[in-house]
C-alpha atoms as a PDB file:
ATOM      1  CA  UNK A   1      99.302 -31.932-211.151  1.00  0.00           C
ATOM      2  CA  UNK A   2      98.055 -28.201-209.729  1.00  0.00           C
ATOM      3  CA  UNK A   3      95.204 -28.217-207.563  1.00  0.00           C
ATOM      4  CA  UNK A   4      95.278 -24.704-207.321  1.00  0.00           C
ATOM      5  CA  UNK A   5      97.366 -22.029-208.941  1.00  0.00           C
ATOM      6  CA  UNK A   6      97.532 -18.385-208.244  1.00  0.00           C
ATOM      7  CA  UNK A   7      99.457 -15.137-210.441  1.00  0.00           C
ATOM      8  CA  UNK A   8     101.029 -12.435-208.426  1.00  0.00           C
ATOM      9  CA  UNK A   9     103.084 -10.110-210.669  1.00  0.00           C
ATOM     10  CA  UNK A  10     105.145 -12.379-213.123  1.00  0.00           C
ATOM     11  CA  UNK A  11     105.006 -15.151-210.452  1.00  0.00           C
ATOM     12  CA  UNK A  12     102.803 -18.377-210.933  1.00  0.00           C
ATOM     13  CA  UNK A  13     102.588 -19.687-207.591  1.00  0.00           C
ATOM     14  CA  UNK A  14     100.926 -23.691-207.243  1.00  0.00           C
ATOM     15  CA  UNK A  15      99.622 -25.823-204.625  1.00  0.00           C
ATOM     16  CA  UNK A  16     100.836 -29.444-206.826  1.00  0.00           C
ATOM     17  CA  UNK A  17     100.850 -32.979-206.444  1.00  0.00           C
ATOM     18  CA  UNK A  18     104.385 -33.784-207.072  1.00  0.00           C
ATOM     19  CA  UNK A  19     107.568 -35.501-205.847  1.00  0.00           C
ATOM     20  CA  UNK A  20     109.801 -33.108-204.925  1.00  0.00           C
ATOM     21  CA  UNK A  21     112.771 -34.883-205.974  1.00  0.00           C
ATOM     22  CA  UNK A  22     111.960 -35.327-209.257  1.00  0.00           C
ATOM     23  CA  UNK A  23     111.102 -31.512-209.774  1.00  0.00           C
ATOM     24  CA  UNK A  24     112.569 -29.675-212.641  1.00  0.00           C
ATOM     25  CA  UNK A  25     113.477 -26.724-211.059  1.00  0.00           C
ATOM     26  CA  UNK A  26     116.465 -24.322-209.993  1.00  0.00           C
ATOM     27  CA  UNK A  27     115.810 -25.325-206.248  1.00  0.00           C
ATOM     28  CA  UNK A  28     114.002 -27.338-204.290  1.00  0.00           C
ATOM     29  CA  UNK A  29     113.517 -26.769-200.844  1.00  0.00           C
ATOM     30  CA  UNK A  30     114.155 -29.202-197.897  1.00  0.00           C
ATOM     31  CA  UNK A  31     112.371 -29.520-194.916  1.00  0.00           C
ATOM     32  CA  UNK A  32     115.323 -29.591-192.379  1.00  0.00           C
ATOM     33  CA  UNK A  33     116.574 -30.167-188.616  1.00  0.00           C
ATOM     34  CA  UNK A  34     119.288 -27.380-187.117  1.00  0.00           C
ATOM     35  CA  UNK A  35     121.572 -29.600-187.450  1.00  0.00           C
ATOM     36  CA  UNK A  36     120.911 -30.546-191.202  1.00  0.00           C
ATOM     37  CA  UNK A  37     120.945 -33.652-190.612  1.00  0.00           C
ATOM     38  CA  UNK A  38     118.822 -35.607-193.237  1.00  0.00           C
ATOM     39  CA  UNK A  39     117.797 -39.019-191.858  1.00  0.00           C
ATOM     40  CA  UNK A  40     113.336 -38.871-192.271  1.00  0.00           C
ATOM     41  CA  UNK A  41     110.957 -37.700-193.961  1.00  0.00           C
ATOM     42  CA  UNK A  42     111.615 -35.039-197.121  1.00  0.00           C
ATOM     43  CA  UNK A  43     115.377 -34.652-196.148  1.00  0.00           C
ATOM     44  CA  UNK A  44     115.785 -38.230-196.491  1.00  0.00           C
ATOM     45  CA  UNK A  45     114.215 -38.672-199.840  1.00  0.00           C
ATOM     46  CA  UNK A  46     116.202 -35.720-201.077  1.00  0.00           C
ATOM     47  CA  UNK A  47     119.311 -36.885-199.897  1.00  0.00           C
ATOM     48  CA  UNK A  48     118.610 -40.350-200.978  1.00  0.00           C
ATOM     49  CA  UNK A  49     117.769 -39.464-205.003  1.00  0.00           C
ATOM     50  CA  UNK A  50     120.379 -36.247-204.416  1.00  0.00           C
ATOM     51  CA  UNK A  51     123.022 -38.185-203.129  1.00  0.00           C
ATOM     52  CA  UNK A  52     125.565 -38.071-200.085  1.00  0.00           C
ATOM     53  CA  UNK A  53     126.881 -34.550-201.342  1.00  0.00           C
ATOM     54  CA  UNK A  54     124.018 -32.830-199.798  1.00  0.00           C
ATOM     55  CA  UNK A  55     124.954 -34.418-196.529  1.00  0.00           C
ATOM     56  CA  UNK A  56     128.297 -33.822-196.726  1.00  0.00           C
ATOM     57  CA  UNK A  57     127.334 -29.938-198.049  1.00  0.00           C
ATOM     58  CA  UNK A  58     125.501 -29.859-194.857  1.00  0.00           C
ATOM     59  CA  UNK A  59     127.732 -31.184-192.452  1.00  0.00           C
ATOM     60  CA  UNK A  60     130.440 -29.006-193.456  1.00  0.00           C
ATOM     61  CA  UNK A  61     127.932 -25.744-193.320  1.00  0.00           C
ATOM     62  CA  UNK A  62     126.871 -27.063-189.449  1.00  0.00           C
ATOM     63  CA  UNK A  63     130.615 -27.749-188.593  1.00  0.00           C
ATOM     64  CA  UNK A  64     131.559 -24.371-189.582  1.00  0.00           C
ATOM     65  CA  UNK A  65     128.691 -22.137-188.901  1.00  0.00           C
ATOM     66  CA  UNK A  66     126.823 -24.271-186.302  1.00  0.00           C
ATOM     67  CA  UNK A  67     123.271 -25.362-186.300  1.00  0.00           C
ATOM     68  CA  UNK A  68     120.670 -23.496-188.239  1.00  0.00           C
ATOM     69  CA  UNK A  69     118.038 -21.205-186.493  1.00  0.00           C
ATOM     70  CA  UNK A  70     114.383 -22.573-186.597  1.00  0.00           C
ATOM     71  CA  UNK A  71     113.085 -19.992-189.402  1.00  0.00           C
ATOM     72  CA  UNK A  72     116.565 -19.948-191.038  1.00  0.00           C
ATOM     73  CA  UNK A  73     117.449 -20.870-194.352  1.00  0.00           C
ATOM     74  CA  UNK A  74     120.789 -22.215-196.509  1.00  0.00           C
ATOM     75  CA  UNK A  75     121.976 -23.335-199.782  1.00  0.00           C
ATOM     76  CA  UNK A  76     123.797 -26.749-200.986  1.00  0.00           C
ATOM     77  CA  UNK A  77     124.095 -28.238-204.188  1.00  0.00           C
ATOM     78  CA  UNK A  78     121.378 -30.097-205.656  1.00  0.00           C
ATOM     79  CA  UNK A  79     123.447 -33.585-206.104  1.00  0.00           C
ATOM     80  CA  UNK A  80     122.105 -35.953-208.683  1.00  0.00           C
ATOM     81  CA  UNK A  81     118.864 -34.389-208.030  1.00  0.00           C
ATOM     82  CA  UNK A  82     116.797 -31.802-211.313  1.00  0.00           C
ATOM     83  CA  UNK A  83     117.471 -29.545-209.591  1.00  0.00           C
ATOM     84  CA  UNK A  84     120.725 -27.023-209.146  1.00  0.00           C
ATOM     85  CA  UNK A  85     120.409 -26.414-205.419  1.00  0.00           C
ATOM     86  CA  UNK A  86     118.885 -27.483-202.576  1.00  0.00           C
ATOM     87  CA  UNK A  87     117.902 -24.272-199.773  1.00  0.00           C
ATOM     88  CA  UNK A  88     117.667 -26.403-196.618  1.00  0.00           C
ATOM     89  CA  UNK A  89     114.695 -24.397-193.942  1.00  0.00           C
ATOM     90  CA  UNK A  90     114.689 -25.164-190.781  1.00  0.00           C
ATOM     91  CA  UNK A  91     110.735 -25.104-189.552  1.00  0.00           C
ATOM     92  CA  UNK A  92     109.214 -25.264-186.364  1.00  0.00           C
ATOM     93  CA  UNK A  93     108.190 -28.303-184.320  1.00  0.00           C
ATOM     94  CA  UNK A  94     104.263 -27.951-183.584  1.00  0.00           C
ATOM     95  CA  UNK A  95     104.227 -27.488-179.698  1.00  0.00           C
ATOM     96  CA  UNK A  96     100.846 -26.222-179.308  1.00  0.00           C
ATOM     97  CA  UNK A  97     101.112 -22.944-181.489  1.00  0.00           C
ATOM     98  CA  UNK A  98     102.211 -20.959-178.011  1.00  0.00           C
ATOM     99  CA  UNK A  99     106.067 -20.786-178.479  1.00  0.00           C
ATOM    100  CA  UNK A 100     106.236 -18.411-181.648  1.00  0.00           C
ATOM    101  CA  UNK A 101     106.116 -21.244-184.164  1.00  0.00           C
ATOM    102  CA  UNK A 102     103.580 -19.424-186.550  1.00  0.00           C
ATOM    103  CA  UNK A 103     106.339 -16.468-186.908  1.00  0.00           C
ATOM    104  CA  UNK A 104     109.442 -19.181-186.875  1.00  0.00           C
ATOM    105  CA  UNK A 105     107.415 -21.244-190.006  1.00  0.00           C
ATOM    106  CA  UNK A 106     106.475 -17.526-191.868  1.00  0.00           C
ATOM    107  CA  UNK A 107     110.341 -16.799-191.680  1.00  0.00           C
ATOM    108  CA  UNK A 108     111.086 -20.630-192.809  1.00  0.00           C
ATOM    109  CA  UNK A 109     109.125 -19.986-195.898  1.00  0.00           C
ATOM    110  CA  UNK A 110     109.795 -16.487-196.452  1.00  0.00           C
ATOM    111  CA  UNK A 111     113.749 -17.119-195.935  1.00  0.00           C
ATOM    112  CA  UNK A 112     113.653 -19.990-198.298  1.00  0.00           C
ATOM    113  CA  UNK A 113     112.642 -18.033-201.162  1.00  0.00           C
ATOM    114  CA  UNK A 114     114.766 -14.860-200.111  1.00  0.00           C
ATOM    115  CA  UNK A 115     117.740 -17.551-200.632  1.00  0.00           C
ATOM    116  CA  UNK A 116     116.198 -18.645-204.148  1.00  0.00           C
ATOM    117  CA  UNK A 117     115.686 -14.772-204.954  1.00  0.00           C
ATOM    118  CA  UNK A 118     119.646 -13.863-203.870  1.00  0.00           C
ATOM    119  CA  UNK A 119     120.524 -16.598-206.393  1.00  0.00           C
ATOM    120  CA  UNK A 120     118.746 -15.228-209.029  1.00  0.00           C
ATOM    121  CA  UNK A 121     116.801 -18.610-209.627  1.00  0.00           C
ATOM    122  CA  UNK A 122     113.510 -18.494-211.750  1.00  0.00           C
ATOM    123  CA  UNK A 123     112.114 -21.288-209.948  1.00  0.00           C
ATOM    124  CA  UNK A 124     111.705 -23.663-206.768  1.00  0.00           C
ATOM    125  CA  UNK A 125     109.607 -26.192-205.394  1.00  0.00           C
ATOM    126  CA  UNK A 126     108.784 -26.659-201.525  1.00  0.00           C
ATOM    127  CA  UNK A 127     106.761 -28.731-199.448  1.00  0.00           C
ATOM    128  CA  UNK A 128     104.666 -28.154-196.616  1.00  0.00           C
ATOM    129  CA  UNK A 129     107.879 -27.370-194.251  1.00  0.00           C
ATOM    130  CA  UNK A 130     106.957 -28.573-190.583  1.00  0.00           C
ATOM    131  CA  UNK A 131     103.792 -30.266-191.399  1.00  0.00           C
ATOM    132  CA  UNK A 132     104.617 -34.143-191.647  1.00  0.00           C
ATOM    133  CA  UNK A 133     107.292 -35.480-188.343  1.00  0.00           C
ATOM    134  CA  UNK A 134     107.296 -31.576-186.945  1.00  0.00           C
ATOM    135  CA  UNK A 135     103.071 -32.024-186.841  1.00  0.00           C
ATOM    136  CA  UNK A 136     102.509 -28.379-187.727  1.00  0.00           C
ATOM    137  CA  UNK A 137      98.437 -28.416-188.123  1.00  0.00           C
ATOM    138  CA  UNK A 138      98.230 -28.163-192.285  1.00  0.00           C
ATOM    139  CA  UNK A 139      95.398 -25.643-192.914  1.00  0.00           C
ATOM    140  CA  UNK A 140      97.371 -23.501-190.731  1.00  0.00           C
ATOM    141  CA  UNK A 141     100.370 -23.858-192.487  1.00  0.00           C
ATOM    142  CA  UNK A 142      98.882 -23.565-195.764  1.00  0.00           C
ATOM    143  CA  UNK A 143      97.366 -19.932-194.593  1.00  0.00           C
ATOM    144  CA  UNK A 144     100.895 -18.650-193.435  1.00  0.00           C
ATOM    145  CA  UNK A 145     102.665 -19.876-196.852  1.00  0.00           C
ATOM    146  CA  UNK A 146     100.422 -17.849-198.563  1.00  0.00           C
ATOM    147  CA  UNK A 147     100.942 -14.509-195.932  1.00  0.00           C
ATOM    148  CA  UNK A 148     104.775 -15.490-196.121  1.00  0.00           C
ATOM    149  CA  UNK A 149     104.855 -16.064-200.258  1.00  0.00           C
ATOM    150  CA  UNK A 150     102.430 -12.332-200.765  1.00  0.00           C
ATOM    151  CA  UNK A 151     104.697 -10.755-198.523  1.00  0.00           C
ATOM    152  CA  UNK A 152     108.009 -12.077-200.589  1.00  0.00           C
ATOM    153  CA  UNK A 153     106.230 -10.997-203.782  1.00  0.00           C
ATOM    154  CA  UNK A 154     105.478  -7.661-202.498  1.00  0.00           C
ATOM    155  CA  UNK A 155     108.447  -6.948-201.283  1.00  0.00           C
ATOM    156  CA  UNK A 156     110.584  -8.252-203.793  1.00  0.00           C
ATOM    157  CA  UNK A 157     108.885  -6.819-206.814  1.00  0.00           C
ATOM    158  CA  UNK A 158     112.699  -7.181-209.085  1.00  0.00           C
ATOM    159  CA  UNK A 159     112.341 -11.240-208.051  1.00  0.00           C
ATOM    160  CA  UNK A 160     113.443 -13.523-211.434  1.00  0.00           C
ATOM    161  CA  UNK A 161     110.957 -16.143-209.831  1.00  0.00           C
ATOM    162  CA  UNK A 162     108.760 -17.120-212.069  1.00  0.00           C
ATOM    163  CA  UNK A 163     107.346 -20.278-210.262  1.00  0.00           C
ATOM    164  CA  UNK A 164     106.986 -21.110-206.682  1.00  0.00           C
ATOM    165  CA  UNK A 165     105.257 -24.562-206.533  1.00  0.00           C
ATOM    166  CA  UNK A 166     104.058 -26.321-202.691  1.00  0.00           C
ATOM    167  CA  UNK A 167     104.651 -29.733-203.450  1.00  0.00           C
ATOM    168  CA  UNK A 168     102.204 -32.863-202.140  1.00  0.00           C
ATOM    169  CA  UNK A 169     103.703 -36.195-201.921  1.00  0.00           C
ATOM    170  CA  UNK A 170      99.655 -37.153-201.157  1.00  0.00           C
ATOM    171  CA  UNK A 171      96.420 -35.643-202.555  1.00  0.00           C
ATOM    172  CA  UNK A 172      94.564 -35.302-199.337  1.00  0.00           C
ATOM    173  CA  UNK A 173      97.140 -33.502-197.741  1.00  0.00           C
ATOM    174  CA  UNK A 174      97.884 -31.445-201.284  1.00  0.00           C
ATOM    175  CA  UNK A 175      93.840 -30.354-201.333  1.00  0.00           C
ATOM    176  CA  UNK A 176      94.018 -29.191-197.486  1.00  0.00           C
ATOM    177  CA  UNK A 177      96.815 -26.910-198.848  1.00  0.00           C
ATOM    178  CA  UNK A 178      94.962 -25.529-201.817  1.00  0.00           C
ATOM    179  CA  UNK A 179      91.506 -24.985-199.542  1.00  0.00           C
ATOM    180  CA  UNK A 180      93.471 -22.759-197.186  1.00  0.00           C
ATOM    181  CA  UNK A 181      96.164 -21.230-198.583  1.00  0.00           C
ATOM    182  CA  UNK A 182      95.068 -17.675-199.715  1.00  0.00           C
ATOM    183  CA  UNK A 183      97.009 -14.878-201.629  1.00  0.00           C
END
């Protein structure tokens, strides 16, 4: 269910209440660790409807490329999941907002759908990367995935996505989202 939507181009871009593993899309994205390692929160649910082949996608991408930047982004297979692939982004842990993580979360976001955009995928679903066990403060987060998405759009004018969607396990944390995010 959208709780807000926005139109930037041939985008539709929504603030949802959804389960991200049951999207029907060409990607969903995970909220990672460096390591990819998916034992809590959304990488555990995605991995856990997805199957062990994300795990194993990811431990083969760590062991031969080491762990993935904070701000990074990569690509498995989607598993069992809707959806085709899985872009893992590695977000920032909240520390206070005084060790860059407002730049580190932009590039999470913006990375992610730069990896969805390189694929030529028409659609993906995210949640609110670093804002459940990494305790980045939501409205803030909301207001840089809408600098991060406008700047992707702008930039990126040839994109094939047609739908970016900010998944909400949870309504109140879905409407904080849709208050502050801004295109």
């Amino acid at each position: 269910m959208a709780l807000r939507a926005w139109q930037m181009g041939n985008t539709h871009i929504e603030v949802a209440i959804c389960d991200l593993t049951k999207e029907s899309v060409d990607a969903i994205v995970n909220a990672a660790n460096e390591h990819l390692k998916h034992g809590g929160g959304v990488a555990w649910a995605i991995v856990k409807a997805g199957g062990y082949e994300i795990q194993r996608e990811s431990d083969e991408y760590v062991d031969k490329h080491g762990p993935v930047s904070t701000g990074e982004a990569i690509v498995t297979s989607g598993g069992k999941l809707n959806a085709k692939y899985v872009i893992h982004a590695v977000g920032p842990v909240w520390m206070g907002g005084n060790y860059g993580e407002d730049t580190l979360l932009f590039n999470a976001v913006y990375n992610s759908l730069l990896r969805a955009h390189e694929l030529n995928l028409k659609s993906v679903a995210m949640p609110a990367i670093s804002t459940g066990i990494f305790r980045f403060p939501k409205d803030r987060a909301a207001k840089i995935f809408g600098r991060a998405i406008r700047k992707f759009l702008e930039e990126h004018k040839d994109t094939m996505l047609q739908l970016i969607r900010i998944c909400h396990i949870d309504r109140k944390n879905g409407e904080i989202f849709a208050e502050n995010m801004e295109l």
